[in-house]
N, C-alpha and C. Protein backbone atom coordinates (compact mmCIF):
# COMPACT_ATOMS: atom_id res chain seq x y z
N UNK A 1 97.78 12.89 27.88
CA UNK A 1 97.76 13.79 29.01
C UNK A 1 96.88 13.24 30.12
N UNK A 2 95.73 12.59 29.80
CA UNK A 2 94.81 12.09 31.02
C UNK A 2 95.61 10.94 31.38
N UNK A 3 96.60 10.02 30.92
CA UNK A 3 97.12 9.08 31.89
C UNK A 3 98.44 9.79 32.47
N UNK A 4 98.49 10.72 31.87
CA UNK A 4 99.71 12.06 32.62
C UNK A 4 98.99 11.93 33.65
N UNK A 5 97.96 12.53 34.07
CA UNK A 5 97.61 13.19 35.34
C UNK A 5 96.65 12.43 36.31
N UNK A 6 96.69 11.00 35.85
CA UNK A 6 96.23 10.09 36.71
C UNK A 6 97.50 9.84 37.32
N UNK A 7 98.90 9.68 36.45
CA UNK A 7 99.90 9.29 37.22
C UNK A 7 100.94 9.70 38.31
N UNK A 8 100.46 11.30 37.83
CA UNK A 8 100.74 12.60 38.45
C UNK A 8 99.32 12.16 40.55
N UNK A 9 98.20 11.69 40.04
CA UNK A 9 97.67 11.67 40.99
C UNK A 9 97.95 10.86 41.97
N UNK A 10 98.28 9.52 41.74
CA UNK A 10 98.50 8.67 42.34
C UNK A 10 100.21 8.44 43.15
N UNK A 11 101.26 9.28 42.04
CA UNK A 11 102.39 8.88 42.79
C UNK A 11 102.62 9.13 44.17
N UNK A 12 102.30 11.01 44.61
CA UNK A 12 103.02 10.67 46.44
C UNK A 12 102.54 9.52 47.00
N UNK A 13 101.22 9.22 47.05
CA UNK A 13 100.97 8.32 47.86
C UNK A 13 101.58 6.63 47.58
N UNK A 14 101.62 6.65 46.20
CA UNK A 14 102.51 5.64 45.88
C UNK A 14 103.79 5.05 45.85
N UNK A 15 104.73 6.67 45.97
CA UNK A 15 106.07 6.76 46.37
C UNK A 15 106.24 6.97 47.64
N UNK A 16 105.44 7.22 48.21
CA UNK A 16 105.77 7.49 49.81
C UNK A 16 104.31 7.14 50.78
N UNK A 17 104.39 5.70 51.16
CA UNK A 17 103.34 5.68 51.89
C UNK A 17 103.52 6.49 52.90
N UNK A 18 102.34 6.80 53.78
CA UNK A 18 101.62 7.43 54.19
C UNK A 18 102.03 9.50 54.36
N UNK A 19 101.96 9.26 53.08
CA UNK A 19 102.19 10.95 52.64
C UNK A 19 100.81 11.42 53.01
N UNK A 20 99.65 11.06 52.92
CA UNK A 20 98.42 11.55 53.05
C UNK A 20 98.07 12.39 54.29
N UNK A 21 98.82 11.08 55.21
CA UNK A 21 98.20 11.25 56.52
C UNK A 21 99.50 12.34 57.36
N UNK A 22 100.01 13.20 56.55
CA UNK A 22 101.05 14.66 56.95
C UNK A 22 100.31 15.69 57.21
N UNK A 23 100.18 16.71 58.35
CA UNK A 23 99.43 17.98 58.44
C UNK A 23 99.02 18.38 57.48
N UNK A 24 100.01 18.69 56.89
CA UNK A 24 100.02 19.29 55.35
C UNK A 24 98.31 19.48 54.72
N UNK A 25 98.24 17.99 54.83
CA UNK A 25 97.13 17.22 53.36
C UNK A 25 95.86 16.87 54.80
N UNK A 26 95.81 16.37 55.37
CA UNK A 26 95.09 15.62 56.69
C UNK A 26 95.14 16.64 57.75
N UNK A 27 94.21 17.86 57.81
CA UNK A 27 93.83 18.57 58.59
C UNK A 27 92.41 19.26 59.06
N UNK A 28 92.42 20.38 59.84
CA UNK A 28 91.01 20.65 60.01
C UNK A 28 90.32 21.06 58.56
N UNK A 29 91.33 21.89 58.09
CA UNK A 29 91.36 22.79 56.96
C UNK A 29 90.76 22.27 55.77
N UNK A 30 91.73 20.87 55.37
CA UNK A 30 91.40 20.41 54.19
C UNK A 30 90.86 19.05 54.38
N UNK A 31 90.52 18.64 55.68
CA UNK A 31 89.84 17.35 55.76
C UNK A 31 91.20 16.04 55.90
N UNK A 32 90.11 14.86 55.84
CA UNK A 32 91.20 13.47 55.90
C UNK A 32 90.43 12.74 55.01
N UNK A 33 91.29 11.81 54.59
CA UNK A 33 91.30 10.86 53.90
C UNK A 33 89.91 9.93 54.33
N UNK A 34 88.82 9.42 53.86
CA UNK A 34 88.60 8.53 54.13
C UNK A 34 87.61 7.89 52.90
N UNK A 35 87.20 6.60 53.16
CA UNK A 35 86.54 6.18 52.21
C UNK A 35 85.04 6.04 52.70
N UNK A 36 84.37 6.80 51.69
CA UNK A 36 82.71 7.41 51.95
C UNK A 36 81.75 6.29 51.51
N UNK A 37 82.06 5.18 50.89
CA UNK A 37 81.29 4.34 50.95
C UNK A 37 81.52 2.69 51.63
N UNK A 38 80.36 2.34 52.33
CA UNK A 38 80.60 1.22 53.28
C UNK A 38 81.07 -0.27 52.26
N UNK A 39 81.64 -1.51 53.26
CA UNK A 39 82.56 -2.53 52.94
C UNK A 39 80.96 -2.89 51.73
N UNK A 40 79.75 -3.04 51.89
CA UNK A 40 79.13 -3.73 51.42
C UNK A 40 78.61 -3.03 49.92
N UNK A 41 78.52 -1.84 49.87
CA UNK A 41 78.28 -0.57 48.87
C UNK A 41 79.54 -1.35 47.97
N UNK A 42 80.81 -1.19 48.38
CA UNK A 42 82.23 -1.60 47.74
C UNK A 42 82.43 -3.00 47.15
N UNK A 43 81.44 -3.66 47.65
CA UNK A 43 81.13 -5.01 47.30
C UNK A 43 80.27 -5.60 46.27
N UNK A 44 79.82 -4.47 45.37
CA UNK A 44 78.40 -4.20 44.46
C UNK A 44 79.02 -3.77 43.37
N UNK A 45 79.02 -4.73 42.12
CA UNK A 45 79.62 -4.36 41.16
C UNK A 45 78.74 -2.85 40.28
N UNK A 46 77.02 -3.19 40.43
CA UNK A 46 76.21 -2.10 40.36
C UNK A 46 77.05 -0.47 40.76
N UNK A 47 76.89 -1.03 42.00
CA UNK A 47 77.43 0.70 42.93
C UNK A 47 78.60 0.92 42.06
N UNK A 48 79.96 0.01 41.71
CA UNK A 48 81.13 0.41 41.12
C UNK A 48 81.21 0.87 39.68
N UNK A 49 80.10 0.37 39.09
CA UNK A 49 80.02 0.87 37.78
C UNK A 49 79.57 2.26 37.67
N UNK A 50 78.48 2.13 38.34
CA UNK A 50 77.28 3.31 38.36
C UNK A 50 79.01 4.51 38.81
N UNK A 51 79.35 4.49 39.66
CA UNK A 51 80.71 5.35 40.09
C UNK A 51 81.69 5.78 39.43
N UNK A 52 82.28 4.64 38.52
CA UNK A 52 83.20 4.58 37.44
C UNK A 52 82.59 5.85 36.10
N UNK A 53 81.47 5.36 35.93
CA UNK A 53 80.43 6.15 34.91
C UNK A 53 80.22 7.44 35.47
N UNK A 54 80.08 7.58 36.65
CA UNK A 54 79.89 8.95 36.95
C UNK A 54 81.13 9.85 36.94
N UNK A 55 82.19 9.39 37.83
CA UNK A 55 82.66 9.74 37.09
C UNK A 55 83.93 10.10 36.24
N UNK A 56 83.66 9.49 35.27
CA UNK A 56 84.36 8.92 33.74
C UNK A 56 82.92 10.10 32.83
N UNK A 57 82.16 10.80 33.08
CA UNK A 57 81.28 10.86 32.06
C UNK A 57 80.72 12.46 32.92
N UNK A 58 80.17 12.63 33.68
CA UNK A 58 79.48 13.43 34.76
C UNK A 58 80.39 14.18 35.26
N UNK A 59 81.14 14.02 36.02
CA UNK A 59 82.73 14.57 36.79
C UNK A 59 83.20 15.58 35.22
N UNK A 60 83.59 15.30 34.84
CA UNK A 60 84.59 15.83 33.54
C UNK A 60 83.64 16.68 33.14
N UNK A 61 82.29 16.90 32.87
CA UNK A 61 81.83 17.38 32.08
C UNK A 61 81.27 18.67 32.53
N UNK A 62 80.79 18.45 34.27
CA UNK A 62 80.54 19.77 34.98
C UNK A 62 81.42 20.01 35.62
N UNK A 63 82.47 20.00 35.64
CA UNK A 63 83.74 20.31 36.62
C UNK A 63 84.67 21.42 35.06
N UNK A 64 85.08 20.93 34.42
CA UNK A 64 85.18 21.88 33.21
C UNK A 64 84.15 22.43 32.41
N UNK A 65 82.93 22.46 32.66
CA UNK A 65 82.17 23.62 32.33
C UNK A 65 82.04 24.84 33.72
N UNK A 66 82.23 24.25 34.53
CA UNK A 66 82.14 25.20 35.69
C UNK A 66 83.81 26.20 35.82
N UNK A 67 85.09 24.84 35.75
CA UNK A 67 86.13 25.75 35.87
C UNK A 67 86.60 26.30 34.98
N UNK A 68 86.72 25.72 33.76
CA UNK A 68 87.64 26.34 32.46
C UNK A 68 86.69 26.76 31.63
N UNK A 69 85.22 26.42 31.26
CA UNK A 69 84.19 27.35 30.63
C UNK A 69 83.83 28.57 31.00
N UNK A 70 83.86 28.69 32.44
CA UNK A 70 83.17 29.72 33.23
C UNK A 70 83.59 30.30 33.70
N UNK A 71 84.58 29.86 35.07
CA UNK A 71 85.43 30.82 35.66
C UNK A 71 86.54 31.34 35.25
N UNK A 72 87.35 30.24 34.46
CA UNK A 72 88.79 31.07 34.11
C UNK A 72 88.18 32.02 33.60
N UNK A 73 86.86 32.51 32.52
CA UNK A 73 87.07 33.83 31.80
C UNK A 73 86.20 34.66 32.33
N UNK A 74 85.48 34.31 33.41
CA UNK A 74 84.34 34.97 34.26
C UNK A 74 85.53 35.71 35.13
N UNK A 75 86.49 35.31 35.70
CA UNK A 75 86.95 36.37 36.58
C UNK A 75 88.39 36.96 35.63
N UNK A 76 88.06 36.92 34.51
CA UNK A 76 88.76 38.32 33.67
C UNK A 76 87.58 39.48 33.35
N UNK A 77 86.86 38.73 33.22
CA UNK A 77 85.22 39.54 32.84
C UNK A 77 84.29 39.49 32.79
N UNK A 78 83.56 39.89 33.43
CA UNK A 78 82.15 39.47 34.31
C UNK A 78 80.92 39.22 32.82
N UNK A 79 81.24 39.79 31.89
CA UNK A 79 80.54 39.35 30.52
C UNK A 79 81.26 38.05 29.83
N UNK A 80 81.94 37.37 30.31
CA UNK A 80 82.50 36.12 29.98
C UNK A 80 82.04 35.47 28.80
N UNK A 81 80.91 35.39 28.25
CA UNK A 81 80.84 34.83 26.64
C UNK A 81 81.34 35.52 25.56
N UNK A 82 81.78 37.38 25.94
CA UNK A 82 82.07 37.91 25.24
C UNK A 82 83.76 37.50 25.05
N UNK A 83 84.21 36.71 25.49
CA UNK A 83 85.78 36.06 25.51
C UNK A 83 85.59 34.79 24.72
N UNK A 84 86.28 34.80 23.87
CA UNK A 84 86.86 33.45 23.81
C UNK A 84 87.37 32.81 24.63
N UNK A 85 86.88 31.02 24.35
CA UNK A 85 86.99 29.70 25.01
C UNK A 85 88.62 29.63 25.26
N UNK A 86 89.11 29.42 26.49
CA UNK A 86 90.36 29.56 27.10
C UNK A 86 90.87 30.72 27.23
N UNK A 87 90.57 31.82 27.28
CA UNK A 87 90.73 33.40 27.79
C UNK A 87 91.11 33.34 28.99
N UNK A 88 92.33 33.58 29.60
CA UNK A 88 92.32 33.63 30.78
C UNK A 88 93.57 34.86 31.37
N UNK A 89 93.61 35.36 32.19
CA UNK A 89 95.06 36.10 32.13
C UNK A 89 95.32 35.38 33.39
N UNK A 90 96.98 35.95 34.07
CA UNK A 90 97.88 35.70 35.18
C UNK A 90 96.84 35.03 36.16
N UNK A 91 95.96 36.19 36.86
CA UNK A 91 95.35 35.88 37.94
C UNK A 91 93.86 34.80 38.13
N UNK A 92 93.07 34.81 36.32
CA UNK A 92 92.43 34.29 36.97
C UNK A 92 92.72 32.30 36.29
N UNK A 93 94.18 32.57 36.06
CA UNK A 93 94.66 31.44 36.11
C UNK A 93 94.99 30.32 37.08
N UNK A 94 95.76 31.08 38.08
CA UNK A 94 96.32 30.87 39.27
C UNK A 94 95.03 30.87 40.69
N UNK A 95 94.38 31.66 40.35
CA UNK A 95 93.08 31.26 41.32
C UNK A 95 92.08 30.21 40.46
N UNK A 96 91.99 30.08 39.95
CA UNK A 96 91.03 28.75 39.22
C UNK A 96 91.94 27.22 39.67
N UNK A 97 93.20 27.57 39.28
CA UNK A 97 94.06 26.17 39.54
C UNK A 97 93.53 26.24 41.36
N UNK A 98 94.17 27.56 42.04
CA UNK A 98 93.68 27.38 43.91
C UNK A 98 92.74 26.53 44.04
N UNK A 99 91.91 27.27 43.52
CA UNK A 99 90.16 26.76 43.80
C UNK A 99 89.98 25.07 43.65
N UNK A 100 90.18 24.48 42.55
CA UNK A 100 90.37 23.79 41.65
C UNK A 100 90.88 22.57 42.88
N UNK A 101 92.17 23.18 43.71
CA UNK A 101 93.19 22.40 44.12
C UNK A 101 92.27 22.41 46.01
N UNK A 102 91.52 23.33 45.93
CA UNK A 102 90.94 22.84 47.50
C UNK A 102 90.05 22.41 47.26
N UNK A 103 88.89 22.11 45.95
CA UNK A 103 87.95 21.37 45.69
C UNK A 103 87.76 19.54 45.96
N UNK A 104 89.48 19.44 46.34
CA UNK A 104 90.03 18.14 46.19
C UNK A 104 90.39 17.94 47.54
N UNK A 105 90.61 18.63 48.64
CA UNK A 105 90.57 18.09 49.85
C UNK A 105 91.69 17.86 50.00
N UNK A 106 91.93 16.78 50.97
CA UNK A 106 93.32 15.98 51.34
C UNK A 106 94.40 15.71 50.38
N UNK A 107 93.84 16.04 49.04
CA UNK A 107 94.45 15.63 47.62
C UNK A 107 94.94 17.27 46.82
N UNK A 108 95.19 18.25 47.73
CA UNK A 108 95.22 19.32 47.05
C UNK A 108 96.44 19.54 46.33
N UNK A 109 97.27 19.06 46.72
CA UNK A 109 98.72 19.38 45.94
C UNK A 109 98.76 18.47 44.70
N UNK A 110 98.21 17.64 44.50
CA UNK A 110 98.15 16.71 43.20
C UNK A 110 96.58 17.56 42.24
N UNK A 111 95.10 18.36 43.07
CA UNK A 111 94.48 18.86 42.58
C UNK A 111 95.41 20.51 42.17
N UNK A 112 95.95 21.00 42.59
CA UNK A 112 96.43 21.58 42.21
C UNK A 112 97.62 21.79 41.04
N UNK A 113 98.38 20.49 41.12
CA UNK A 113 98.70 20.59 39.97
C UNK A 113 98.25 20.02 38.42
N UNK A 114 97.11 19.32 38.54
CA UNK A 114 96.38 18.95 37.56
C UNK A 114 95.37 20.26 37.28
N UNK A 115 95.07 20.91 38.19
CA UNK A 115 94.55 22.27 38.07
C UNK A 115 95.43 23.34 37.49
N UNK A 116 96.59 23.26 37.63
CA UNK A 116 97.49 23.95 36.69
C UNK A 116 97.47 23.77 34.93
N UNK A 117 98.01 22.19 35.32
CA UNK A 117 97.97 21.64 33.69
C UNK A 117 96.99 21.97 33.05
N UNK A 118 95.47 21.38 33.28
CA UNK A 118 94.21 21.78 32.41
C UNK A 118 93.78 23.09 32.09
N UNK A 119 94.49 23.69 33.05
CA UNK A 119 94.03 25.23 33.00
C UNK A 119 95.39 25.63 31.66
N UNK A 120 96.64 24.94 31.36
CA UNK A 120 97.74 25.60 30.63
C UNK A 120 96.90 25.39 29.17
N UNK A 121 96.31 23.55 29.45
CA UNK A 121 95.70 22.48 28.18
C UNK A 121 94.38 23.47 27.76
N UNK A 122 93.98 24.07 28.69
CA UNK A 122 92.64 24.97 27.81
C UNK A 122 92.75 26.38 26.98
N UNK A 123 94.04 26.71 28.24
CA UNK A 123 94.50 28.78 27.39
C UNK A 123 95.29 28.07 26.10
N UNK A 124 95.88 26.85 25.99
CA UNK A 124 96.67 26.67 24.60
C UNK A 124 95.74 25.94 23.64
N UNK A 125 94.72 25.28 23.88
CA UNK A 125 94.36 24.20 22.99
C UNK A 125 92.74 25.18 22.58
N UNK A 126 92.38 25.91 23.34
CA UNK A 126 90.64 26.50 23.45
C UNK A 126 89.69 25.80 23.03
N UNK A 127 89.96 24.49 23.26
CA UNK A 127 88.84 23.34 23.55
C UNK A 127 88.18 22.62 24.44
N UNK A 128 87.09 22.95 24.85
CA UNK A 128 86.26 22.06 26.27
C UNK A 128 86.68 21.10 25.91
N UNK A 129 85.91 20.43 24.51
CA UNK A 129 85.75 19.10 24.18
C UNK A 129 87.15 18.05 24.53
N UNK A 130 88.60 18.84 24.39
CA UNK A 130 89.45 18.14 24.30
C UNK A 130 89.69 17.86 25.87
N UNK A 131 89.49 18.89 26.59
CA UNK A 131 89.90 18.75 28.42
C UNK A 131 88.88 17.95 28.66
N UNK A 132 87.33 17.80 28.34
CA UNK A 132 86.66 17.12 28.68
C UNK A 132 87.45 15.17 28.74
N UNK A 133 87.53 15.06 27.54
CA UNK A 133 88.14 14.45 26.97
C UNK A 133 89.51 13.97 28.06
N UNK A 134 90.25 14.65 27.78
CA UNK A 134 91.60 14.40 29.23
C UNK A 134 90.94 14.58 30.24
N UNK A 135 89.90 14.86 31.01
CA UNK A 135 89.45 14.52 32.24
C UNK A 135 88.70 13.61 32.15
N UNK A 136 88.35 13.48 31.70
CA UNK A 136 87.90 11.81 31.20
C UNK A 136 88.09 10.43 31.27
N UNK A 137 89.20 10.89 30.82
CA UNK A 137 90.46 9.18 30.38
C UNK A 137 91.11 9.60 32.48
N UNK A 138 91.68 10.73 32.60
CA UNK A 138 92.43 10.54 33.94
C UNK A 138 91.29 9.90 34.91
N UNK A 139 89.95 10.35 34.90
CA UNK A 139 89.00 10.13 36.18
C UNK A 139 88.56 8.45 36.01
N UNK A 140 88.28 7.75 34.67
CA UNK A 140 88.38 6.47 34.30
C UNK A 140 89.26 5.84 34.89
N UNK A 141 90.66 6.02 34.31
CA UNK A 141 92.02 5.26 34.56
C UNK A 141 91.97 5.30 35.75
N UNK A 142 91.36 6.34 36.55
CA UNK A 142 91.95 6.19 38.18
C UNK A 142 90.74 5.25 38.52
N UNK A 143 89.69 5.10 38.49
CA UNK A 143 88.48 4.47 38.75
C UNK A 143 88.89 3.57 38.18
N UNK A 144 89.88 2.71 37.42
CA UNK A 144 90.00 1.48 37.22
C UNK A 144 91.05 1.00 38.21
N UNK A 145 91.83 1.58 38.23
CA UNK A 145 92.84 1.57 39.22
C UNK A 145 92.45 1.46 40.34
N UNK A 146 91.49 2.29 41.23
CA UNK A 146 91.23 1.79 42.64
C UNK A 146 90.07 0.63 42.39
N UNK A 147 89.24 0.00 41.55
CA UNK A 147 88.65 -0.78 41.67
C UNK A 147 89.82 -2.00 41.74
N UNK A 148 91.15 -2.11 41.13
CA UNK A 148 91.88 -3.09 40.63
C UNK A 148 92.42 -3.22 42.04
N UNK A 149 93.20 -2.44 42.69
CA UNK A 149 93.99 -2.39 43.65
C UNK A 149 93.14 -1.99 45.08
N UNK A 150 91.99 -1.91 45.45
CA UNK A 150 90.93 -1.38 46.16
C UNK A 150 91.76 -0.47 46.87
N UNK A 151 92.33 0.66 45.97
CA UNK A 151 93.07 1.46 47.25
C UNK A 151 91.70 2.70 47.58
N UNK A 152 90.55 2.36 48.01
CA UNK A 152 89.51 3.43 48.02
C UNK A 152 89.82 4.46 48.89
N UNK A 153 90.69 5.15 49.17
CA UNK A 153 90.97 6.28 49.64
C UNK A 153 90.85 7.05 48.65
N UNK A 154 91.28 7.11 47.68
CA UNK A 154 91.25 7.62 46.44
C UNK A 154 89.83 7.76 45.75
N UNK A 155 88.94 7.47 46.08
CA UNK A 155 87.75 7.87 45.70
C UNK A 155 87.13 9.23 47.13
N UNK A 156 87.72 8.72 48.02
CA UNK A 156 86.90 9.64 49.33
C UNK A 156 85.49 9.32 48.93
């Protein structure tokens, strides 16, 4: 599933250059594309690791404790530990994936639907450890991928 949704991340822009740069995705709203670290930062195998590691390790680990630990069952019920791990109903499914999918900026329609999936992978599986896990391998694979191909838009 995590090289699912690396591959899921990367295709529009891969099937259709310059899909990014459409109102749509590249606006006031949701921002533009750009790459946040300078030619010489990008040139530092240090900086690329230290990045890759973050996150491959950091990313995955507070991003699903915050969305699928916390909120999916925090906005069914404000006592949320009293739920079991992947508790979620209709709504606060579909707003966690939203959220999830503008957290990502210019990239929302690909955050959004990976915000779908993890959110289906947590109400069926009721394991952090395992989404951790698939967000993991996807945020890696893609961090190998733009180091390979320097497409650094993809990091922003």
């Amino acid at each position: 599933m995590g090289i699912g949704a690396f591959v899921l991340w990367i295709a529009p822009d891969t099937l259709f250059p310059g899909w990014r740069q459409h109102w749509l995705f590249t606006n006031s709203i949701m921002g533009e594309v750009r790459v946040s670290l300078t030619a010489e930062q990008l040139s530092s195998p240090v900086l690329l690791s230290f990045r890759t590691v973050s996150a491959s390790l950091m990313v995955p680990i507070l991003e699903e404790l915050f969305w699928r630990a916390w909120m999916l069952r925090w906005l069914v019920k404000n006592d949320f530990e009293t739920l079991p791990m992947g508790t979620a109903d209709r709504q606060s499914f579909w707003i966690v994936a939203a959220l999830f999918a503008v957290e990502h900026g210019p990239y929302w329609e690909v955050g959004l639907l990976t915000g779908l999936l993890w959110n289906w992978w947590m109400t069926r599986t009721k394991s952090l450890g395992d989404l951790i896990f698939v967000h993991a391998v996807t945020n890696l694979v893609l961090s190998l991928y733009v180091i390979w191909t320097k497409k650094w838009h993809f990091w922003m």
